[in-house]
PDB file of N, CA and C in Angstrom:
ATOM      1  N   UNK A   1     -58.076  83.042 101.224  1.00  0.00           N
ATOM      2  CA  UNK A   1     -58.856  84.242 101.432  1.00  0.00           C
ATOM      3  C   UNK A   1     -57.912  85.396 101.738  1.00  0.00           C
ATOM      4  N   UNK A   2     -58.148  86.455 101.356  1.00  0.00           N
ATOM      5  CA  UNK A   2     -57.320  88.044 101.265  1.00  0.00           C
ATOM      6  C   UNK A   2     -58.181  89.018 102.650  1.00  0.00           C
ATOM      7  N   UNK A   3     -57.281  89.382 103.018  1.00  0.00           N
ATOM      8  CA  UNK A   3     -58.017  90.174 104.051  1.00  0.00           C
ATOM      9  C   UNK A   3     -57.857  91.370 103.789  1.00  0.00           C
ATOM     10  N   UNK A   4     -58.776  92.154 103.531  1.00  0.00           N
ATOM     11  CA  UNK A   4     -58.753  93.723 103.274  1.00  0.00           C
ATOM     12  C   UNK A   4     -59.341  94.836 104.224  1.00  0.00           C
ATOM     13  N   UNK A   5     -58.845  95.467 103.749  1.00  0.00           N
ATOM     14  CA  UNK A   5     -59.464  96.828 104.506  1.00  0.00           C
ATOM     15  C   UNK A   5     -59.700  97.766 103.888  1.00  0.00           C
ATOM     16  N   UNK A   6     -61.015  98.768 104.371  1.00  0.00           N
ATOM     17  CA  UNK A   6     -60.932  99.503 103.210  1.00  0.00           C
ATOM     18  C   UNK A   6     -60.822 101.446 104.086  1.00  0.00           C
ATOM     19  N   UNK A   7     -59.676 102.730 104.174  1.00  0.00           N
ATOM     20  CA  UNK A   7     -59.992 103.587 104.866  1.00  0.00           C
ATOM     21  C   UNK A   7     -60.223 104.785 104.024  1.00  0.00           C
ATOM     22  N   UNK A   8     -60.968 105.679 104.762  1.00  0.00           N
ATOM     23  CA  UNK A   8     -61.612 106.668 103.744  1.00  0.00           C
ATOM     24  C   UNK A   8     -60.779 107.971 104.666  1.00  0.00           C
ATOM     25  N   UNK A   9     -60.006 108.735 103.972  1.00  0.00           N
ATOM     26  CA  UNK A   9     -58.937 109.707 104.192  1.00  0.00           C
ATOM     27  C   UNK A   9     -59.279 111.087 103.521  1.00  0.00           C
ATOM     28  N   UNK A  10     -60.021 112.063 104.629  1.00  0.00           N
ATOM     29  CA  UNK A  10     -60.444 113.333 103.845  1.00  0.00           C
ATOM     30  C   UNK A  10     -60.318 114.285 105.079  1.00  0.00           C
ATOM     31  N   UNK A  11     -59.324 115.773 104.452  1.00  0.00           N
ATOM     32  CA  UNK A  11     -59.412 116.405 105.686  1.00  0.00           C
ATOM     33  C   UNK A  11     -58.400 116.165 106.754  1.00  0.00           C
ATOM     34  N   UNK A  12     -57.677 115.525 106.676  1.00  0.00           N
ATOM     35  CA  UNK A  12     -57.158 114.955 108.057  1.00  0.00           C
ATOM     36  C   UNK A  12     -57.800 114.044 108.698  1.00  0.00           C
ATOM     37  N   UNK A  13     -58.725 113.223 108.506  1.00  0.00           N
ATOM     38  CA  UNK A  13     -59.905 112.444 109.281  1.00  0.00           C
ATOM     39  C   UNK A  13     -59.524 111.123 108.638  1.00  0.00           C
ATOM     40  N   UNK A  14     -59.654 110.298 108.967  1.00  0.00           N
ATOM     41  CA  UNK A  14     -59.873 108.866 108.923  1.00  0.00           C
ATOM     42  C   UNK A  14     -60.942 107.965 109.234  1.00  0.00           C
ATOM     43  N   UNK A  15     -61.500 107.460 108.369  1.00  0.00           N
ATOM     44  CA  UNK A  15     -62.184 106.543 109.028  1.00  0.00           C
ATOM     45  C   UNK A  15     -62.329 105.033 108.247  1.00  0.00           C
ATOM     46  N   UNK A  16     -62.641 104.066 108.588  1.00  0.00           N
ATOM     47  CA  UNK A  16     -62.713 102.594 108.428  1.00  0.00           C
ATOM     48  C   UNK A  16     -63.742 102.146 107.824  1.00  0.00           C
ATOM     49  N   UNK A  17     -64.101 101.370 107.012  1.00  0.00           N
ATOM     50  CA  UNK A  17     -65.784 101.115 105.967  1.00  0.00           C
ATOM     51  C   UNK A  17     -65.759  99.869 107.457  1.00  0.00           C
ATOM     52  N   UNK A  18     -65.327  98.901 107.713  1.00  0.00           N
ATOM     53  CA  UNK A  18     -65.969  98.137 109.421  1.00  0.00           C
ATOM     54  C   UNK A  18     -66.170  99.072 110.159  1.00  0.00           C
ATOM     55  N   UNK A  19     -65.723 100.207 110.805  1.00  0.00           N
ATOM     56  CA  UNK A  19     -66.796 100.730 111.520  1.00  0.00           C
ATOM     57  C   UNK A  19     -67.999 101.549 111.042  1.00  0.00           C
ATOM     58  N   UNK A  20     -68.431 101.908 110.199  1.00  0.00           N
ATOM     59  CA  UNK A  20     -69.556 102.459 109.416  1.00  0.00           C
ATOM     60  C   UNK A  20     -70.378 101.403 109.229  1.00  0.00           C
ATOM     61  N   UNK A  21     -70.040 100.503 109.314  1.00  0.00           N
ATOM     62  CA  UNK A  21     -70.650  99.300 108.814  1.00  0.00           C
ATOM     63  C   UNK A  21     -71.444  98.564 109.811  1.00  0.00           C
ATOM     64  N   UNK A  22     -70.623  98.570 110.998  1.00  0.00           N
ATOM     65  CA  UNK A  22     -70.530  98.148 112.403  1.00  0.00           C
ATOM     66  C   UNK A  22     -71.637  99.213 112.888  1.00  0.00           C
ATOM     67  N   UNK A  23     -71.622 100.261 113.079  1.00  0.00           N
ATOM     68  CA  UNK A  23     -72.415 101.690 112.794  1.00  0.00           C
ATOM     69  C   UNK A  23     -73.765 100.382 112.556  1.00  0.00           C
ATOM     70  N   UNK A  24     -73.916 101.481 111.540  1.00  0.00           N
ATOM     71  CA  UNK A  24     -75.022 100.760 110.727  1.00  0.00           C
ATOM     72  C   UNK A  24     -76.082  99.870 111.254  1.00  0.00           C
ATOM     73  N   UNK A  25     -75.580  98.480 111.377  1.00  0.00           N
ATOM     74  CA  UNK A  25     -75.645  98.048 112.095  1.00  0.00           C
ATOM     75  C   UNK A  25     -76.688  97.767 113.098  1.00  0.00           C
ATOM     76  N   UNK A  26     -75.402  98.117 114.345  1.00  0.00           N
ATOM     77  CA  UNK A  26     -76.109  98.818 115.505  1.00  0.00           C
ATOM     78  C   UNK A  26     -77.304  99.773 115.357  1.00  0.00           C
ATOM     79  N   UNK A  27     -77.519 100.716 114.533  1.00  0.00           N
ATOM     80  CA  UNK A  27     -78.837 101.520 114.691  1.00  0.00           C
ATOM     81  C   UNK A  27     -79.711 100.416 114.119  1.00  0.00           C
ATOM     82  N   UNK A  28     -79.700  99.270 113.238  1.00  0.00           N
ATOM     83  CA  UNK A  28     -80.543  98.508 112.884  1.00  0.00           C
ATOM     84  C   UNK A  28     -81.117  97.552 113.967  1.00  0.00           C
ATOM     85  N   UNK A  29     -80.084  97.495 114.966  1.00  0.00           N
ATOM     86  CA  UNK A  29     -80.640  96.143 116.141  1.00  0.00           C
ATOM     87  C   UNK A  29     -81.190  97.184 116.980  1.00  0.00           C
ATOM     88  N   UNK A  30     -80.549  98.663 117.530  1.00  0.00           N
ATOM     89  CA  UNK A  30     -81.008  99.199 118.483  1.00  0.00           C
ATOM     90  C   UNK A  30     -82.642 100.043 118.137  1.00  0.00           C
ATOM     91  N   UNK A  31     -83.038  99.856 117.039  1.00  0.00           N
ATOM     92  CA  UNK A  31     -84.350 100.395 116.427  1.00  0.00           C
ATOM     93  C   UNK A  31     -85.321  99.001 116.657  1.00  0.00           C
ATOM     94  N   UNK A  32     -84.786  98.052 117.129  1.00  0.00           N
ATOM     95  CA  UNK A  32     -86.058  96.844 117.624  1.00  0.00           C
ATOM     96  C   UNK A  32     -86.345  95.789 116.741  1.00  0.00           C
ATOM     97  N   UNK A  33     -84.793  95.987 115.416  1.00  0.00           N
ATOM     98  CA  UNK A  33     -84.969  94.537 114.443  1.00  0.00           C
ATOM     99  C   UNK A  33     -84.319  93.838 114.924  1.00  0.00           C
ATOM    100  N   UNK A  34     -84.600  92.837 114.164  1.00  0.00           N
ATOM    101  CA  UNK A  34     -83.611  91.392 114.645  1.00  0.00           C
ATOM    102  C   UNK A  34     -83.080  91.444 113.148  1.00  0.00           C
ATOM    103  N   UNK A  35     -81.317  90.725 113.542  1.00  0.00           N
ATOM    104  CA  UNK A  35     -80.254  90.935 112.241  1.00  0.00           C
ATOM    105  C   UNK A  35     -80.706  90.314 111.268  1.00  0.00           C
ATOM    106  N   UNK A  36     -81.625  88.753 111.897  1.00  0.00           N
ATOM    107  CA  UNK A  36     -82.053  88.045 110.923  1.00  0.00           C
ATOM    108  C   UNK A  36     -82.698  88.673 109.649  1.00  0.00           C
ATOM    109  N   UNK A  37     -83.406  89.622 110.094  1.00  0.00           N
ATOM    110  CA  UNK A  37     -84.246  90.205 108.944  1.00  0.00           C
ATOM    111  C   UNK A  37     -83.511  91.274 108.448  1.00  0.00           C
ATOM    112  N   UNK A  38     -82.198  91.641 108.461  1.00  0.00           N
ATOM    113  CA  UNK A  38     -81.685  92.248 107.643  1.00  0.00           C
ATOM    114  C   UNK A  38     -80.973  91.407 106.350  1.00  0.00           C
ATOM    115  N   UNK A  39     -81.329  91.918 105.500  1.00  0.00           N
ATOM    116  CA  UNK A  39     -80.833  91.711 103.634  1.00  0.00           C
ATOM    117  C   UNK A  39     -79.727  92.282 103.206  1.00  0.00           C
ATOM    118  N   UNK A  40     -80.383  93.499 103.285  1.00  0.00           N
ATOM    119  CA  UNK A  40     -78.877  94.556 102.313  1.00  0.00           C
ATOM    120  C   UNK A  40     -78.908  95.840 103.499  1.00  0.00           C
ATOM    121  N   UNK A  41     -77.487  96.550 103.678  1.00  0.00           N
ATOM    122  CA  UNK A  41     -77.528  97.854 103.837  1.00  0.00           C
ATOM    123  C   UNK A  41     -77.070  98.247 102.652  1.00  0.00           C
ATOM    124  N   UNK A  42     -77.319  99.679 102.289  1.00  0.00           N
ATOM    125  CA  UNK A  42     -76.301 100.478 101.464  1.00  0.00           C
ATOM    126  C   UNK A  42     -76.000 101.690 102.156  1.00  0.00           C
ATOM    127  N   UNK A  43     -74.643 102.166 101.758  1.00  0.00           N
ATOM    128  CA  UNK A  43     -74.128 103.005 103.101  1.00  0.00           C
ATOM    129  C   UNK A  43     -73.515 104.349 101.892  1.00  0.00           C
ATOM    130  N   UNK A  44     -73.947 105.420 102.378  1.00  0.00           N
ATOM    131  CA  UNK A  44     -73.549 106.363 101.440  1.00  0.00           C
ATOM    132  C   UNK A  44     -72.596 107.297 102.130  1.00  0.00           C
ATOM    133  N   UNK A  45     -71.557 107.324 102.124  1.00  0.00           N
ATOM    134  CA  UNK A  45     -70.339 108.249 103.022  1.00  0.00           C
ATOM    135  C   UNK A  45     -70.429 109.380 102.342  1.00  0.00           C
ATOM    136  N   UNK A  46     -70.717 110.971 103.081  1.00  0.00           N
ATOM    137  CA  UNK A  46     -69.828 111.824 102.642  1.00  0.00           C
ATOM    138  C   UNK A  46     -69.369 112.724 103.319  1.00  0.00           C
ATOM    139  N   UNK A  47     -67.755 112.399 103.137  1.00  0.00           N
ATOM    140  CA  UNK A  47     -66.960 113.125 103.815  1.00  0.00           C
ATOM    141  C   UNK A  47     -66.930 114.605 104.094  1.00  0.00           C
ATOM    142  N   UNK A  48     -67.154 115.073 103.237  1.00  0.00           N
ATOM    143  CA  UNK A  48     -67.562 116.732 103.539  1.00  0.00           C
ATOM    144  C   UNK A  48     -68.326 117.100 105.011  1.00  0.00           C
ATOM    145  N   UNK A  49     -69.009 115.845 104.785  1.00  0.00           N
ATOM    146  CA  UNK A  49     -70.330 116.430 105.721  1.00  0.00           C
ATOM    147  C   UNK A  49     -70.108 115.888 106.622  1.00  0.00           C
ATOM    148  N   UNK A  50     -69.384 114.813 106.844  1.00  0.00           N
ATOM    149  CA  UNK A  50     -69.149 113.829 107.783  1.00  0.00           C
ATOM    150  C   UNK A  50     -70.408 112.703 108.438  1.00  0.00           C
ATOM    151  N   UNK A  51     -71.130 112.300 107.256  1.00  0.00           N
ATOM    152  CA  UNK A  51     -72.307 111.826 107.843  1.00  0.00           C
ATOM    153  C   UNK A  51     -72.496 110.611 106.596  1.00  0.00           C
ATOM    154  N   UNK A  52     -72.735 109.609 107.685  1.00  0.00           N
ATOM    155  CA  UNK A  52     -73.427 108.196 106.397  1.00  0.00           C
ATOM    156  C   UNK A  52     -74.932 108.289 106.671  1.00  0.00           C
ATOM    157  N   UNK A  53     -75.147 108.137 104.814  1.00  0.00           N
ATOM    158  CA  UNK A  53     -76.663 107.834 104.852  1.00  0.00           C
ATOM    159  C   UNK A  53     -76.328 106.589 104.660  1.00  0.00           C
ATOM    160  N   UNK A  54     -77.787 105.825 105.111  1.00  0.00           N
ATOM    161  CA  UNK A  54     -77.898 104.279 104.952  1.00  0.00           C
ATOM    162  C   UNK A  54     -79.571 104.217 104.881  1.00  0.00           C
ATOM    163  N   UNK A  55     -79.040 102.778 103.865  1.00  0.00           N
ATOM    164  CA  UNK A  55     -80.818 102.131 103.091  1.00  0.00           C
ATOM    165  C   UNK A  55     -80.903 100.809 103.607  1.00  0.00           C
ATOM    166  N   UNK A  56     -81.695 100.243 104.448  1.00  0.00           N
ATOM    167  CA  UNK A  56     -82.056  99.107 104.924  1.00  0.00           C
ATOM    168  C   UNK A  56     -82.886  98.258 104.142  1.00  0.00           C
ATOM    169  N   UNK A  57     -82.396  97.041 103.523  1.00  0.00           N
ATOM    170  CA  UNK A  57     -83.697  96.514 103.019  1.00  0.00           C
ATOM    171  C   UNK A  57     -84.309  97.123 101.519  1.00  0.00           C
ATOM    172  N   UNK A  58     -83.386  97.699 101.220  1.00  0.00           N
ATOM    173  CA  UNK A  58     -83.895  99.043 100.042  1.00  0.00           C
ATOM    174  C   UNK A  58     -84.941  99.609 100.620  1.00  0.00           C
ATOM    175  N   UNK A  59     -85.193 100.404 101.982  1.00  0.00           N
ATOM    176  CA  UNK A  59     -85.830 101.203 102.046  1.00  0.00           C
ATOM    177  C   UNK A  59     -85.460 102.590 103.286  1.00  0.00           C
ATOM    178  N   UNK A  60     -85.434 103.422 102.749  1.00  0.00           N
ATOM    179  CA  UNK A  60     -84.773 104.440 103.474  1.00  0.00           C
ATOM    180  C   UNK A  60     -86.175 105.050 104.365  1.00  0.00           C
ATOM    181  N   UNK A  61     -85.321 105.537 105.378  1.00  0.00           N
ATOM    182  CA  UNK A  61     -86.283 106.415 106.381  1.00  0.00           C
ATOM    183  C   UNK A  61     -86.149 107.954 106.455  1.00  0.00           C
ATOM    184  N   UNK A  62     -87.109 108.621 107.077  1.00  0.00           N
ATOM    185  CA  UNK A  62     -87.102 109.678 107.081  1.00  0.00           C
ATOM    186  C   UNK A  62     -85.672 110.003 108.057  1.00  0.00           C
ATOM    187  N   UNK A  63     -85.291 109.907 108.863  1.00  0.00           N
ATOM    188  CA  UNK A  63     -83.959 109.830 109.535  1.00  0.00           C
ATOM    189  C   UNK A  63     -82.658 109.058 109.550  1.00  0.00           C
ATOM    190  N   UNK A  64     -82.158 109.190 107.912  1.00  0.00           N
ATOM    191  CA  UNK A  64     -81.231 107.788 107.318  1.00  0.00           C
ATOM    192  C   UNK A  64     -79.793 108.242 107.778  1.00  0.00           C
ATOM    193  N   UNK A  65     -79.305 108.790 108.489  1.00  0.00           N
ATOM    194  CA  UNK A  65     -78.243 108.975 108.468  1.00  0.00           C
ATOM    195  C   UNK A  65     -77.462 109.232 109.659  1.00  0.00           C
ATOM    196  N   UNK A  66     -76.296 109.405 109.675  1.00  0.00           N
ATOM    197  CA  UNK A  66     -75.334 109.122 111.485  1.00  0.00           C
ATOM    198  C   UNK A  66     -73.838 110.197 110.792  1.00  0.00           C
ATOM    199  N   UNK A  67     -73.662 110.801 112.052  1.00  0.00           N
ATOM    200  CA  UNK A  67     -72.108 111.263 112.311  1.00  0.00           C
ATOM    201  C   UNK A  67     -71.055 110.479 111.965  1.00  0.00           C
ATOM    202  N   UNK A  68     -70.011 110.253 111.627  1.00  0.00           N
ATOM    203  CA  UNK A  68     -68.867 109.345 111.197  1.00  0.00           C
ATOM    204  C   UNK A  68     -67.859 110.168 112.188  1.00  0.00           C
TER     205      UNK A  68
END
């Protein structure tokens, strides 16, 4: 097994796809799911803005997105 990493470099800023991920996440357990019932995230970075959207489950909410 290969261990990777993956960092996203814009601006002077750095950041890590495990912590976005890790992110993520967390707003999914701290909103009152259990991990079990998570399937898929999809995580949409953009750096400009400095903000990930994310789709739970293929289904997005009216409030999909977090600070990076």
């Amino acid at each position: 097994m290969v261990k990777t990493d993956l960092f996203i470099e814009f601006n002077g800023k750095k950041v890590e796809e495990k912590s976005i991920v890790e992110k993520a996440k967390a707003i999914w357990k701290d909103s009152g799911n259990k991990m079990k019932d998570l399937s898929t995230v999809e995580l949409y970075y953009q750096p400009e803005s400095g903000k990930c959207y994310y789709v739970f489950n293929g289904e997005a909410s009216d409030n999909n997105s977090f600070e990076v």
